[in-house]
PDB file of N, CA and C in Angstrom:
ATOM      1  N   UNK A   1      98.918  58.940 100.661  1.00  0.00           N
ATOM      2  CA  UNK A   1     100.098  59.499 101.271  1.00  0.00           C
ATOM      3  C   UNK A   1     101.373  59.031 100.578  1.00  0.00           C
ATOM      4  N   UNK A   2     101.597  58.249  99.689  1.00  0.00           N
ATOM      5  CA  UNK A   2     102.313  57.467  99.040  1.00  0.00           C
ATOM      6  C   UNK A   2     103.006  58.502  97.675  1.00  0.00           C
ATOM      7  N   UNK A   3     102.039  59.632  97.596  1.00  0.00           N
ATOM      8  CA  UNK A   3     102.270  60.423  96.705  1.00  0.00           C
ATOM      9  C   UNK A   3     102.885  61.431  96.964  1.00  0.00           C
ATOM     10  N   UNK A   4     102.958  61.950  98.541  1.00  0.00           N
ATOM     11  CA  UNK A   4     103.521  63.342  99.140  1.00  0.00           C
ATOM     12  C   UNK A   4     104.894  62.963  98.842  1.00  0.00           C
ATOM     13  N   UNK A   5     105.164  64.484  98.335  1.00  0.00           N
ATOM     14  CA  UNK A   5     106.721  64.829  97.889  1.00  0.00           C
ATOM     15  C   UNK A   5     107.547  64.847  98.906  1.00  0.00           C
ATOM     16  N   UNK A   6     108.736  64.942  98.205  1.00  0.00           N
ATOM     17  CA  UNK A   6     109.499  64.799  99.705  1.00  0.00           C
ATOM     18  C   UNK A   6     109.882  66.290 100.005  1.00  0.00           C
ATOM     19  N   UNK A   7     109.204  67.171  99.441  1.00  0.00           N
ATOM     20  CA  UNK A   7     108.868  68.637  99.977  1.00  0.00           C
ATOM     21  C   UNK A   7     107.627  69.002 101.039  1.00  0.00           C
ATOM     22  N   UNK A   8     107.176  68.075 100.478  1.00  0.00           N
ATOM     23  CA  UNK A   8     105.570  68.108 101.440  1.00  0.00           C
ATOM     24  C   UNK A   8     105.780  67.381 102.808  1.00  0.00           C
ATOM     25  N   UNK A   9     106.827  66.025 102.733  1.00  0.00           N
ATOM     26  CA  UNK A   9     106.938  66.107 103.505  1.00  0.00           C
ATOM     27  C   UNK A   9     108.334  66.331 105.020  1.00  0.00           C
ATOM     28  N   UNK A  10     108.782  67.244 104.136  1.00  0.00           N
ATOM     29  CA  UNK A  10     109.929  68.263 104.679  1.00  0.00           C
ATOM     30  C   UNK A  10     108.578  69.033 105.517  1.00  0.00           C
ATOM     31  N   UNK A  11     107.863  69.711 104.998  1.00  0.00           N
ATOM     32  CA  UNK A  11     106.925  70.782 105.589  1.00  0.00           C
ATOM     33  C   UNK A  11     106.245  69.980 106.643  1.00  0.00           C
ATOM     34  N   UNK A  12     105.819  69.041 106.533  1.00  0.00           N
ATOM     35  CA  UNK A  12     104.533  68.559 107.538  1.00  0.00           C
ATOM     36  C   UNK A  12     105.609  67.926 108.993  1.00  0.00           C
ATOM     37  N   UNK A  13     107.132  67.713 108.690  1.00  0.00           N
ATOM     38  CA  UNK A  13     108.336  67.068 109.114  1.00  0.00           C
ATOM     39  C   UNK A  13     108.356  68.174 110.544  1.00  0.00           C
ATOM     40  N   UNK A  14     108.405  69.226 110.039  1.00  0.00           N
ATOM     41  CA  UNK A  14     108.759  70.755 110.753  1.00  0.00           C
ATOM     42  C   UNK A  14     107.555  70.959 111.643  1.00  0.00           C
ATOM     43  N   UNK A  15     106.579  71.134 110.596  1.00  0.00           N
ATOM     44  CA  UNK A  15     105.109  70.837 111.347  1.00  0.00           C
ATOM     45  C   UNK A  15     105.121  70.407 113.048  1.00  0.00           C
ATOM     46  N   UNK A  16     105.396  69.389 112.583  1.00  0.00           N
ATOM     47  CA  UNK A  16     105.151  67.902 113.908  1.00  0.00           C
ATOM     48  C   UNK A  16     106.240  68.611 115.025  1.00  0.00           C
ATOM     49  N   UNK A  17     107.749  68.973 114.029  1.00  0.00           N
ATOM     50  CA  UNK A  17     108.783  68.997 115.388  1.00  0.00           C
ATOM     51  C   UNK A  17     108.242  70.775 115.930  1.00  0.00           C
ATOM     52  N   UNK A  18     108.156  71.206 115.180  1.00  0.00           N
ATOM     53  CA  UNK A  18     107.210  72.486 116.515  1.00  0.00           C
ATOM     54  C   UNK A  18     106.381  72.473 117.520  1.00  0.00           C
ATOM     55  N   UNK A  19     105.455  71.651 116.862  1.00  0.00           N
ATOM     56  CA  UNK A  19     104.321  70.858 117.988  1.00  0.00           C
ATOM     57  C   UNK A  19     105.022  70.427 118.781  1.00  0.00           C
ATOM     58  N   UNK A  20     105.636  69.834 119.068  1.00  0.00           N
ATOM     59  CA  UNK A  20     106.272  69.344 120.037  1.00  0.00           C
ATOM     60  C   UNK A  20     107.453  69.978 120.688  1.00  0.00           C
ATOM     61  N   UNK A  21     107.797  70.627 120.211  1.00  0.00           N
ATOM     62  CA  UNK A  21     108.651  72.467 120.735  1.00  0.00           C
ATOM     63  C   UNK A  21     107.714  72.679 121.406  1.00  0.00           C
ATOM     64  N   UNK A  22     106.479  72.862 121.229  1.00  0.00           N
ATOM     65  CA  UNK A  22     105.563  73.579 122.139  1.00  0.00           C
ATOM     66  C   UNK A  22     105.466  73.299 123.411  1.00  0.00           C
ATOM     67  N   UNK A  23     105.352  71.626 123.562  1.00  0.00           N
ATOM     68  CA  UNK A  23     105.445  71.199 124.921  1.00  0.00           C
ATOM     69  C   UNK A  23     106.835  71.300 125.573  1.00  0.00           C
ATOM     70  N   UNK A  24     107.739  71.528 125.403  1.00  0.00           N
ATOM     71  CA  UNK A  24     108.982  71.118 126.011  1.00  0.00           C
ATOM     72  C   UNK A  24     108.753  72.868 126.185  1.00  0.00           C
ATOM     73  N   UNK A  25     108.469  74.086 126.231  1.00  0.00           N
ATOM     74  CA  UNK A  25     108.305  74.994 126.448  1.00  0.00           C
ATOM     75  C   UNK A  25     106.942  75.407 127.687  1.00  0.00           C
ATOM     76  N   UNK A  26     106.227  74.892 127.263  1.00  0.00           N
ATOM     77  CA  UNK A  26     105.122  74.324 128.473  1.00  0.00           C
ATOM     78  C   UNK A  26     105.752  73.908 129.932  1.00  0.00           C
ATOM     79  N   UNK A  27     106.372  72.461 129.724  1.00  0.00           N
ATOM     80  CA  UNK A  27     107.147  71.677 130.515  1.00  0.00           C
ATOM     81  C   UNK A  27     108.175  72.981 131.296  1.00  0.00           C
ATOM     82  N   UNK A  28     108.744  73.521 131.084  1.00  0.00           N
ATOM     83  CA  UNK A  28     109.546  74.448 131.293  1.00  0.00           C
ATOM     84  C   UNK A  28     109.107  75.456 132.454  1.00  0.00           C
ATOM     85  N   UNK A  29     107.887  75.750 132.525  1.00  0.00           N
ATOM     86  CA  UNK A  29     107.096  76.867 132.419  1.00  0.00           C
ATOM     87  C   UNK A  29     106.718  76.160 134.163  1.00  0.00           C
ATOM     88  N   UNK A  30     106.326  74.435 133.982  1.00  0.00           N
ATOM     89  CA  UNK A  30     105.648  74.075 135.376  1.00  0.00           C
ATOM     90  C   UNK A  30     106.947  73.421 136.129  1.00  0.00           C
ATOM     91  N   UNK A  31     107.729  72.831 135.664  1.00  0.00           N
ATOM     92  CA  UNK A  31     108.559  71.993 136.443  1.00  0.00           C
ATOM     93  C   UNK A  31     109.452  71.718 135.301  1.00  0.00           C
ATOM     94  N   UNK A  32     110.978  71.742 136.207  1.00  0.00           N
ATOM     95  CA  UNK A  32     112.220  71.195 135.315  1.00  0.00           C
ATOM     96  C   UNK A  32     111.929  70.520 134.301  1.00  0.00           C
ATOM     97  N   UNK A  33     112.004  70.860 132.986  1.00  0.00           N
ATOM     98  CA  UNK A  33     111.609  69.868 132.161  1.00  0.00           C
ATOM     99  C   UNK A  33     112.767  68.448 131.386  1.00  0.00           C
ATOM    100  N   UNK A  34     112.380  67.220 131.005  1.00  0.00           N
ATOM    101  CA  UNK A  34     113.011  66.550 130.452  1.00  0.00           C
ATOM    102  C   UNK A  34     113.711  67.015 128.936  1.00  0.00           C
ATOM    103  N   UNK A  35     115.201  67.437 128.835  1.00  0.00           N
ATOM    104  CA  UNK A  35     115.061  68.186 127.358  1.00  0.00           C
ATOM    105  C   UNK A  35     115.187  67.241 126.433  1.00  0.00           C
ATOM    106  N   UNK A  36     113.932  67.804 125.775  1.00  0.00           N
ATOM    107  CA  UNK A  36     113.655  67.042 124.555  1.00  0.00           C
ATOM    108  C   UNK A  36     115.145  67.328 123.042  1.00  0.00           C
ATOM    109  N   UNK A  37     115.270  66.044 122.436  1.00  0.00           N
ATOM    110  CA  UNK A  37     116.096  65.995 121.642  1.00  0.00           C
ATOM    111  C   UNK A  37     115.431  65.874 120.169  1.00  0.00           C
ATOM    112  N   UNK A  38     114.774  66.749 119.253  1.00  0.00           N
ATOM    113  CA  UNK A  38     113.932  66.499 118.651  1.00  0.00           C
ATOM    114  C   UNK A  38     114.722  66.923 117.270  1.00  0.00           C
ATOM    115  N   UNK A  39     114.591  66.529 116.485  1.00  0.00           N
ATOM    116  CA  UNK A  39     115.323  66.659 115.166  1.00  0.00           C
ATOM    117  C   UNK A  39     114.407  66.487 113.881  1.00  0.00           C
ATOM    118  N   UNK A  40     114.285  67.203 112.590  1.00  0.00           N
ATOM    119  CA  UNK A  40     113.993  66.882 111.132  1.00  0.00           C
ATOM    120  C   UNK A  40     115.074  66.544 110.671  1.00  0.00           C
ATOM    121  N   UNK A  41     114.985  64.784 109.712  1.00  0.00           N
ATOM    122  CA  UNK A  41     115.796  64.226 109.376  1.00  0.00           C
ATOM    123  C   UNK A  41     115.532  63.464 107.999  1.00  0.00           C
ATOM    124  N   UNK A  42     116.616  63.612 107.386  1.00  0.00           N
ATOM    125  CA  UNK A  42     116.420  62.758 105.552  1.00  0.00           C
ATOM    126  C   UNK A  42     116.004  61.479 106.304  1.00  0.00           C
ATOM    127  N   UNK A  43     115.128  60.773 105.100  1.00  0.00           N
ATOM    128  CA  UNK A  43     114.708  59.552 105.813  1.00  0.00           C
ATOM    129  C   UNK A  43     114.150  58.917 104.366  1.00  0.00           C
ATOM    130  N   UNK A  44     113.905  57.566 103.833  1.00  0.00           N
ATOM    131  CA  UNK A  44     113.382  56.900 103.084  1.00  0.00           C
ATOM    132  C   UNK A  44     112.094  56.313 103.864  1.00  0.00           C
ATOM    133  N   UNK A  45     110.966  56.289 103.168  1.00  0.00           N
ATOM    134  CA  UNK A  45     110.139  55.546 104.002  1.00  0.00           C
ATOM    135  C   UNK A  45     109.834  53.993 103.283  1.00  0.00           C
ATOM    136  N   UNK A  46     109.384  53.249 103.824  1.00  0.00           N
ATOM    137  CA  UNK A  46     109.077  52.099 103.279  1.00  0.00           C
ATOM    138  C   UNK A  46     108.003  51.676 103.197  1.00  0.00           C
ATOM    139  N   UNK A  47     106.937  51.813 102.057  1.00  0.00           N
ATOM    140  CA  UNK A  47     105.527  51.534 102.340  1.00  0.00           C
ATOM    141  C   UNK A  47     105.170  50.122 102.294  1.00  0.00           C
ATOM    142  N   UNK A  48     103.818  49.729 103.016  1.00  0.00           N
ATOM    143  CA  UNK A  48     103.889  48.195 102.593  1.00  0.00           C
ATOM    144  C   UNK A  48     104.037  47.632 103.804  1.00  0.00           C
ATOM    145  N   UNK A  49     104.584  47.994 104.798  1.00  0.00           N
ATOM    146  CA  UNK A  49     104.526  47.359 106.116  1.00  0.00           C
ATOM    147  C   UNK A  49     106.127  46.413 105.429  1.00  0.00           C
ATOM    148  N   UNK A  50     106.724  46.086 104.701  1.00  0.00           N
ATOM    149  CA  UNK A  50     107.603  45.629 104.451  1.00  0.00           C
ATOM    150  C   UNK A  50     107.286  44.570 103.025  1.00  0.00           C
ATOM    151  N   UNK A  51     105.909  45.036 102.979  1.00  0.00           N
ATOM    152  CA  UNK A  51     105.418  44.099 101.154  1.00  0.00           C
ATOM    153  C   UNK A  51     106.317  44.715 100.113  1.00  0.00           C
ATOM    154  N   UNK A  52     106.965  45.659  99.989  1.00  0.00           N
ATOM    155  CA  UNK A  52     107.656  46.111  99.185  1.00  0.00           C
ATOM    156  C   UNK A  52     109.399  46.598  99.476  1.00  0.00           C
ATOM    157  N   UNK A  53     109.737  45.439  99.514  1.00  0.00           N
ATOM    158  CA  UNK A  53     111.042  45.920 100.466  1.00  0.00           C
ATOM    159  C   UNK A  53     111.830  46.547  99.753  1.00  0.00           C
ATOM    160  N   UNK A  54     111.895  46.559  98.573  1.00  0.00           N
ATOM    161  CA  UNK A  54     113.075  47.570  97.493  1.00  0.00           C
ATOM    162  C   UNK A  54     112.507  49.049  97.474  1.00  0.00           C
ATOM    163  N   UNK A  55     111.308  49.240  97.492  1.00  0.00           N
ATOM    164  CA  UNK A  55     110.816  50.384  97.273  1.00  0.00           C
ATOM    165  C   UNK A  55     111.268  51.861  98.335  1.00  0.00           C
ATOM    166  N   UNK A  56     111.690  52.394  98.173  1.00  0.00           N
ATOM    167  CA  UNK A  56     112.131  53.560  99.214  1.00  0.00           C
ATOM    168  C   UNK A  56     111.846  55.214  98.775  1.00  0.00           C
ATOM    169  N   UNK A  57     111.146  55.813  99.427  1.00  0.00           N
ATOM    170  CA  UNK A  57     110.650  57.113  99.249  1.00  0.00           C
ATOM    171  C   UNK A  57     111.523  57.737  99.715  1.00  0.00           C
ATOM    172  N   UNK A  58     111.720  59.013  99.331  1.00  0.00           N
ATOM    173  CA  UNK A  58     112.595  59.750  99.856  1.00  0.00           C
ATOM    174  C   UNK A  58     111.988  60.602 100.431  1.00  0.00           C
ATOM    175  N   UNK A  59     111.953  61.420 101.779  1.00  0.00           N
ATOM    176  CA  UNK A  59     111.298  62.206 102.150  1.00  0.00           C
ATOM    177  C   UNK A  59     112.315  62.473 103.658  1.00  0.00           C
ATOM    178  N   UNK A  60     111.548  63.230 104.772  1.00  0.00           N
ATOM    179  CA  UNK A  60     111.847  63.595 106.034  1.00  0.00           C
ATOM    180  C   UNK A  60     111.007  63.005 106.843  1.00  0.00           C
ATOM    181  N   UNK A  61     111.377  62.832 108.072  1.00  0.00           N
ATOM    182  CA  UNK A  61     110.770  62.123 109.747  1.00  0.00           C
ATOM    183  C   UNK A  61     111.332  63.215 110.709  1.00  0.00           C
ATOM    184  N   UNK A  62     110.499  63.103 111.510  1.00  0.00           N
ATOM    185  CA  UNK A  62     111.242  63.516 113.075  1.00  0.00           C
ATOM    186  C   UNK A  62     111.694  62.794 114.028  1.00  0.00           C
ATOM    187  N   UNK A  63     112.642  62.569 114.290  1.00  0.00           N
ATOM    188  CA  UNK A  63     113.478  61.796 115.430  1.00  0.00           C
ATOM    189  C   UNK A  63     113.325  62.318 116.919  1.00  0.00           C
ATOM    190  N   UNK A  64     113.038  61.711 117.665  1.00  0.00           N
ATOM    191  CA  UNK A  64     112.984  62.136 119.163  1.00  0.00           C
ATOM    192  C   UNK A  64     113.828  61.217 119.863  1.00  0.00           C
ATOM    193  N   UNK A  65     114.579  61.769 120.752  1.00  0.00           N
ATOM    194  CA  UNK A  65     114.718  61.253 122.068  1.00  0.00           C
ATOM    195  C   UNK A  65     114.522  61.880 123.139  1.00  0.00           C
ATOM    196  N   UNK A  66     114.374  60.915 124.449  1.00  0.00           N
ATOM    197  CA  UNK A  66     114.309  61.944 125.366  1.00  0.00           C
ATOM    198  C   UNK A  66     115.320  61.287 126.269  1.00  0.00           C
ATOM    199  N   UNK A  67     116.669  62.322 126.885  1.00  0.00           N
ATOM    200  CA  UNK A  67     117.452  61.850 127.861  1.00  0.00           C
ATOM    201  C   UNK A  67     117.014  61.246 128.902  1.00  0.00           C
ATOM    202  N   UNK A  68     117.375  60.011 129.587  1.00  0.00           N
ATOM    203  CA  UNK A  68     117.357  59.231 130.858  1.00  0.00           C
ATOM    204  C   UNK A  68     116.336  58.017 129.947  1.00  0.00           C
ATOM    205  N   UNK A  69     115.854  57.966 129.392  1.00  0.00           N
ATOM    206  CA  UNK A  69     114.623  57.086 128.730  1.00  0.00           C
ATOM    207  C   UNK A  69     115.475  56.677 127.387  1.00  0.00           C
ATOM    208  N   UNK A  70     115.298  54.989 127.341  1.00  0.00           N
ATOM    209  CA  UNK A  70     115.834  54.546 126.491  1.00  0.00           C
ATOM    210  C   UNK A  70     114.862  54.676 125.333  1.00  0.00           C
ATOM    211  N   UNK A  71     115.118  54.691 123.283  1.00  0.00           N
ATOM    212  CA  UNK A  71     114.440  54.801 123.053  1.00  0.00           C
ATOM    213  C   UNK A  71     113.217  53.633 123.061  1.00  0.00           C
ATOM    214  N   UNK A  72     113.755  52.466 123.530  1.00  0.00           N
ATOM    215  CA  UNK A  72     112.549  51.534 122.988  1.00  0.00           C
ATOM    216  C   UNK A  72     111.329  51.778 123.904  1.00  0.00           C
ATOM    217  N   UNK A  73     112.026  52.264 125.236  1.00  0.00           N
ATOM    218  CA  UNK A  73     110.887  52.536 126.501  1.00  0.00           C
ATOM    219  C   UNK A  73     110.045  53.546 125.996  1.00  0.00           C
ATOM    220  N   UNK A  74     110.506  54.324 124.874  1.00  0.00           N
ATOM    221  CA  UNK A  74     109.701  55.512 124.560  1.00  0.00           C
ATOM    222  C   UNK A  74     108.828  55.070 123.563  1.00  0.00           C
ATOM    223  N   UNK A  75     109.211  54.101 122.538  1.00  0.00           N
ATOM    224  CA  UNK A  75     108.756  53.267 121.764  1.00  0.00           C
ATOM    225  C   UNK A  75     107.663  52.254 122.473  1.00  0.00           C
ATOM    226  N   UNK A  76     107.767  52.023 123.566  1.00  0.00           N
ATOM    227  CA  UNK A  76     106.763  51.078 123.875  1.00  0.00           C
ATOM    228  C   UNK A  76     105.778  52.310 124.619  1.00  0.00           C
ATOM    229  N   UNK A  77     106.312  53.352 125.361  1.00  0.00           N
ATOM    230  CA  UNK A  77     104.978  54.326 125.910  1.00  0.00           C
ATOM    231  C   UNK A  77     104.370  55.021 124.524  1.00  0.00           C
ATOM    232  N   UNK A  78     105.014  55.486 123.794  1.00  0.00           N
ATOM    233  CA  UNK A  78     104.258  55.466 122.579  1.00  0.00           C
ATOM    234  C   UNK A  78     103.480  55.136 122.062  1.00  0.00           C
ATOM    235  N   UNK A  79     103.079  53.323 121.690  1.00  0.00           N
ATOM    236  CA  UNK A  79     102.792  52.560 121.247  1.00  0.00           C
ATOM    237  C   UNK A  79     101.414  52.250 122.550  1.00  0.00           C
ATOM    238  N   UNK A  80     101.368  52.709 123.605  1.00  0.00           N
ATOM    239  CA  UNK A  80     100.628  51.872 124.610  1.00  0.00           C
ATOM    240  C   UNK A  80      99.474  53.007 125.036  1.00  0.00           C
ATOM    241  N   UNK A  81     100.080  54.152 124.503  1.00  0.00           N
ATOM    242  CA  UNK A  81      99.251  55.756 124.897  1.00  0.00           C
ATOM    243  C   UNK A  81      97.878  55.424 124.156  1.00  0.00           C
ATOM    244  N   UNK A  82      96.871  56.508 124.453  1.00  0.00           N
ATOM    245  CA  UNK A  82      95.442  56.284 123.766  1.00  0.00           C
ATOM    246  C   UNK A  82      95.302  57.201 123.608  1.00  0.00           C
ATOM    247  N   UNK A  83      94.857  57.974 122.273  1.00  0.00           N
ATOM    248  CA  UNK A  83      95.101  56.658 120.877  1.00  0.00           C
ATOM    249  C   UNK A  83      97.006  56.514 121.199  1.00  0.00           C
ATOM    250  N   UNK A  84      97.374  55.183 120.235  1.00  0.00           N
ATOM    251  CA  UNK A  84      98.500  54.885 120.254  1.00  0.00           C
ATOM    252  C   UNK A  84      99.159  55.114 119.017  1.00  0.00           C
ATOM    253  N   UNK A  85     100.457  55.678 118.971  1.00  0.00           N
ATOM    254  CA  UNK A  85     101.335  56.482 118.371  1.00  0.00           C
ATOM    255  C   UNK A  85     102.351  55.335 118.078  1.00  0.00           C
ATOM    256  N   UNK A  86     102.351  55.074 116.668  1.00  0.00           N
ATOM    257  CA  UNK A  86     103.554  54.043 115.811  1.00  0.00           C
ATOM    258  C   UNK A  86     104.273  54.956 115.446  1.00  0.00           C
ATOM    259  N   UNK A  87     105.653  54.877 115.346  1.00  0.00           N
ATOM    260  CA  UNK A  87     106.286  55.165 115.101  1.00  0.00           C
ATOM    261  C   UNK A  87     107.716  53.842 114.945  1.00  0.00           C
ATOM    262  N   UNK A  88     108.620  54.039 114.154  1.00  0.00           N
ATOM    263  CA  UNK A  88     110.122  52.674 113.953  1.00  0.00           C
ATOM    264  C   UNK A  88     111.029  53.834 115.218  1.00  0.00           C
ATOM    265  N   UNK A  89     112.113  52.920 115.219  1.00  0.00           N
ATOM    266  CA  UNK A  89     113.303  53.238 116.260  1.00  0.00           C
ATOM    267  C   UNK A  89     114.342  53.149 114.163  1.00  0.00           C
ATOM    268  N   UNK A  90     115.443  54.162 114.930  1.00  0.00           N
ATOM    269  CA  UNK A  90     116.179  54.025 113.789  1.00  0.00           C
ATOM    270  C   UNK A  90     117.403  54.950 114.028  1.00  0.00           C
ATOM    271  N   UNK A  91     118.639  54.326 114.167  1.00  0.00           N
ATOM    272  CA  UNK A  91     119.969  54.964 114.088  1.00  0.00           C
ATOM    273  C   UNK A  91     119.452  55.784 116.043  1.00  0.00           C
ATOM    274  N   UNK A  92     119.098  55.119 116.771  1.00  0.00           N
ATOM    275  CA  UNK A  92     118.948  55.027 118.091  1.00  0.00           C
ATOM    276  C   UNK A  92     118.031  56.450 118.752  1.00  0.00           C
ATOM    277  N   UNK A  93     116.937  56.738 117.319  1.00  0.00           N
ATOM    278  CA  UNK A  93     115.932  58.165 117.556  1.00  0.00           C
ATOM    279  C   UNK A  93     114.517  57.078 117.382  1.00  0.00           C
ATOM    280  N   UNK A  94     113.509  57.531 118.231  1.00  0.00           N
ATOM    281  CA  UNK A  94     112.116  57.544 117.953  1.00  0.00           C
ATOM    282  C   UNK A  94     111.668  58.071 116.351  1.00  0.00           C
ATOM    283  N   UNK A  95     111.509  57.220 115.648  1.00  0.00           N
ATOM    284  CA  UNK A  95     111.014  58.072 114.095  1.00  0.00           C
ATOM    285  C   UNK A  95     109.495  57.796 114.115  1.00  0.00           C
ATOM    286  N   UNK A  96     109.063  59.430 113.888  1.00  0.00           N
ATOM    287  CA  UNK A  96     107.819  59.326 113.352  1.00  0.00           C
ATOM    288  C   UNK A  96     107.840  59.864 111.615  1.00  0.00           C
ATOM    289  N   UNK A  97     106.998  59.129 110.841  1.00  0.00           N
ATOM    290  CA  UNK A  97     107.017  59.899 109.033  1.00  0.00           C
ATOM    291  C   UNK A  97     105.805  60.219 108.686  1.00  0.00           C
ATOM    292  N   UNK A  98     105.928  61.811 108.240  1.00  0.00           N
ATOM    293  CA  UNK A  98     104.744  62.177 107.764  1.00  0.00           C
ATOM    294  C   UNK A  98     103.624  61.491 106.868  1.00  0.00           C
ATOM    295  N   UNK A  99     104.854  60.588 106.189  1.00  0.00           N
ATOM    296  CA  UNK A  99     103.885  59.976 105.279  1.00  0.00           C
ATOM    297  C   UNK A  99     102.398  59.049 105.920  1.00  0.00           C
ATOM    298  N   UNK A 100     102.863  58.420 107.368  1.00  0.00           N
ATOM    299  CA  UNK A 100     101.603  57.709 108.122  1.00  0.00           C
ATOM    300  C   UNK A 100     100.729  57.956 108.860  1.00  0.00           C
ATOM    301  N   UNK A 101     100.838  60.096 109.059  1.00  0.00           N
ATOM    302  CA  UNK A 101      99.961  60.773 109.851  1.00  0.00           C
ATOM    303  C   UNK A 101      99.296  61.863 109.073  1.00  0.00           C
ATOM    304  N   UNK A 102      97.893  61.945 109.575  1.00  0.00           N
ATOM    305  CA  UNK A 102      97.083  63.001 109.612  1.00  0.00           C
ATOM    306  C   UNK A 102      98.059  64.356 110.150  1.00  0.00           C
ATOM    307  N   UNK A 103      97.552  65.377 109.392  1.00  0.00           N
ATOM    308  CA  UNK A 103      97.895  66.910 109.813  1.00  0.00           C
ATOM    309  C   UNK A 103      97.140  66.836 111.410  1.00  0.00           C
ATOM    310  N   UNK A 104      95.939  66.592 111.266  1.00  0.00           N
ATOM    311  CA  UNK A 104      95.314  66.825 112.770  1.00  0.00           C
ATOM    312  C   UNK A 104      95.827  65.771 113.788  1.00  0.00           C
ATOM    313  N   UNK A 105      96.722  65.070 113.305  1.00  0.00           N
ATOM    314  CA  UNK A 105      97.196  63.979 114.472  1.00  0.00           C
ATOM    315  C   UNK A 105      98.892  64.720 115.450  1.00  0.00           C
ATOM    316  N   UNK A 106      98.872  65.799 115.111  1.00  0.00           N
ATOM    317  CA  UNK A 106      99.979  66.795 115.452  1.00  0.00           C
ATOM    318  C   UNK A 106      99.684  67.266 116.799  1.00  0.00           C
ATOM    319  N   UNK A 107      99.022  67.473 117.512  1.00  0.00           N
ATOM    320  CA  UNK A 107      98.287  67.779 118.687  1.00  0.00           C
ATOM    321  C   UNK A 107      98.776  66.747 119.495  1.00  0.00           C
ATOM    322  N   UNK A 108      97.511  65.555 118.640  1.00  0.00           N
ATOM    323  CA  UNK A 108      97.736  64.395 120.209  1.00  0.00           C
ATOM    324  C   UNK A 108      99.061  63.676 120.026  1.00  0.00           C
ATOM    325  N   UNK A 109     100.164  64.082 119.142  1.00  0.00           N
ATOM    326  CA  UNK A 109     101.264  63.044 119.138  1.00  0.00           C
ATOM    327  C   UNK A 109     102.168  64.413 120.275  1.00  0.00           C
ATOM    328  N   UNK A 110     101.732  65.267 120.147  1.00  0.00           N
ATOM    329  CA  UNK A 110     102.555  66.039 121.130  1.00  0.00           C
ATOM    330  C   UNK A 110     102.050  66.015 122.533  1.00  0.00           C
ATOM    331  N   UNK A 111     100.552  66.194 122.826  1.00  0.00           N
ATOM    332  CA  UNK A 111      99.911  65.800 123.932  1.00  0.00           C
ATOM    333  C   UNK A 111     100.762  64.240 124.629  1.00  0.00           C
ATOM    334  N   UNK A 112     100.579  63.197 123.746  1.00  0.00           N
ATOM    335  CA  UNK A 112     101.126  61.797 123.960  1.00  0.00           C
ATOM    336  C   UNK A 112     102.031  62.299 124.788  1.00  0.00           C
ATOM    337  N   UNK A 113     103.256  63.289 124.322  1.00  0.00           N
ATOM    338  CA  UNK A 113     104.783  63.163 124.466  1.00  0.00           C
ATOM    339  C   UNK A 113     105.077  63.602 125.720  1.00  0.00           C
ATOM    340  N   UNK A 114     103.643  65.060 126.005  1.00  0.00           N
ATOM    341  CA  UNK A 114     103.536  65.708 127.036  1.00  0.00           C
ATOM    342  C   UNK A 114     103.286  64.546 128.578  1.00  0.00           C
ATOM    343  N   UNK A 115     102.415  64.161 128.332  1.00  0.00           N
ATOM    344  CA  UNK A 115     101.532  62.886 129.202  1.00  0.00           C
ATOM    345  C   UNK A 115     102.819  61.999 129.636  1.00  0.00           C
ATOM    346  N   UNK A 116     104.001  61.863 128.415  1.00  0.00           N
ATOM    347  CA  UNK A 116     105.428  60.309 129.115  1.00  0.00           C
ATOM    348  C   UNK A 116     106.362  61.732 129.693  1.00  0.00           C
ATOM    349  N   UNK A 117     106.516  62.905 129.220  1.00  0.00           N
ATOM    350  CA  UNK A 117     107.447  63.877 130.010  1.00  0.00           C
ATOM    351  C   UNK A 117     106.692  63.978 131.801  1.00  0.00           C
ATOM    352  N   UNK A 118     105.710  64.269 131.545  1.00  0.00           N
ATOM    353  CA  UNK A 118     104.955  64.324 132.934  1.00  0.00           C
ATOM    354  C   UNK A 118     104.842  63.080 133.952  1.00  0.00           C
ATOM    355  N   UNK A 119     104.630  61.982 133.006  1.00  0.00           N
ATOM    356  CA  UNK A 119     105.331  61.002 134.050  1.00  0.00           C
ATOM    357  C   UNK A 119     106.961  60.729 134.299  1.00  0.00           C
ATOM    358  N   UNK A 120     107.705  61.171 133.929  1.00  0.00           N
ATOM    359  CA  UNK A 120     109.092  61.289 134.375  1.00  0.00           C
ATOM    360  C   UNK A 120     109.669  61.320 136.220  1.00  0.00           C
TER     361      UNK A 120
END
C-alpha cells in the first residue's frame, strides 16, 4: 500500500466517503439522523507507525465528524467497535487513509459508523 498513488488514493478516498453517504441516507429514512460531516481531504500519510518520521506520502483521507460527539469519543467508539476501526484525529476530523484499508473494509467502516449514529 506504500506504493498507491496519490490518484489511487484520491479514488479509494471518495470510495469510503460514499459508503458512508449511504448510511447517513439510511439514517434519514428511520429516524432524525445525526448529520454526518464527511469530507475528502489532501493529507500526507506517514508510514512506519512513526519509524520513519521524515517520510510523507502525499495522497487523500476522509475526515469525519459527527455533531454533538467530540472527535476523540468517536475515536475511541471507533477503535472499540468489532472489528475495530484505526483511524488518527487531525486538524479536529476523524482521519481514516486509504493507504491502511482494504477496498472490502468499506462496508464495515460504514456499518461501524451506522452502529455509533444508532446509538446516539
Amino acid at each position: 500500500m506504500l506504493t498507491m498513488s496519490s490518484e489511487e488514493t484520491r479514488k479509494r478516498a471518495d470510495s469510503l466517503a460514499r459508503e458512508i453517504e449511504k448510511i447517513q441516507k439510511i439514517q434519514e429514512g428511520t429516524k432524525p439522523a445525526a448529520p454526518l460531516d464527511i469530507s475528502v481531504l489532501q493529507s500526507c500519510s506517514r508510514p512506519g507507525g512513526g519509524s520513519f518520521p521524515d517520510l510523507l506520502l502525499p495522497g487523500f483521507c476522509v475526515g469525519l465528524r459527527i455533531p454533538g460527539m467530540s472527535v476523540s469519543e468517536l475515536e475511541q467508539k471507533m477503535r472499540k467497535a468489532t472489528p475495530a476501526v484505526i483511524g488518527r484525529i487531525e486538524d479536529g476530523r476523524y482521519i481514516m487513509d486509504p493507504r491502511t484499508l482494504e477496498t472490502s473494509q468499506e462496508k464495515i467502516i460504514a456499518k461501524t459508523i451506522e452502529e455509533i449514529l444508532r446509538s446516539l
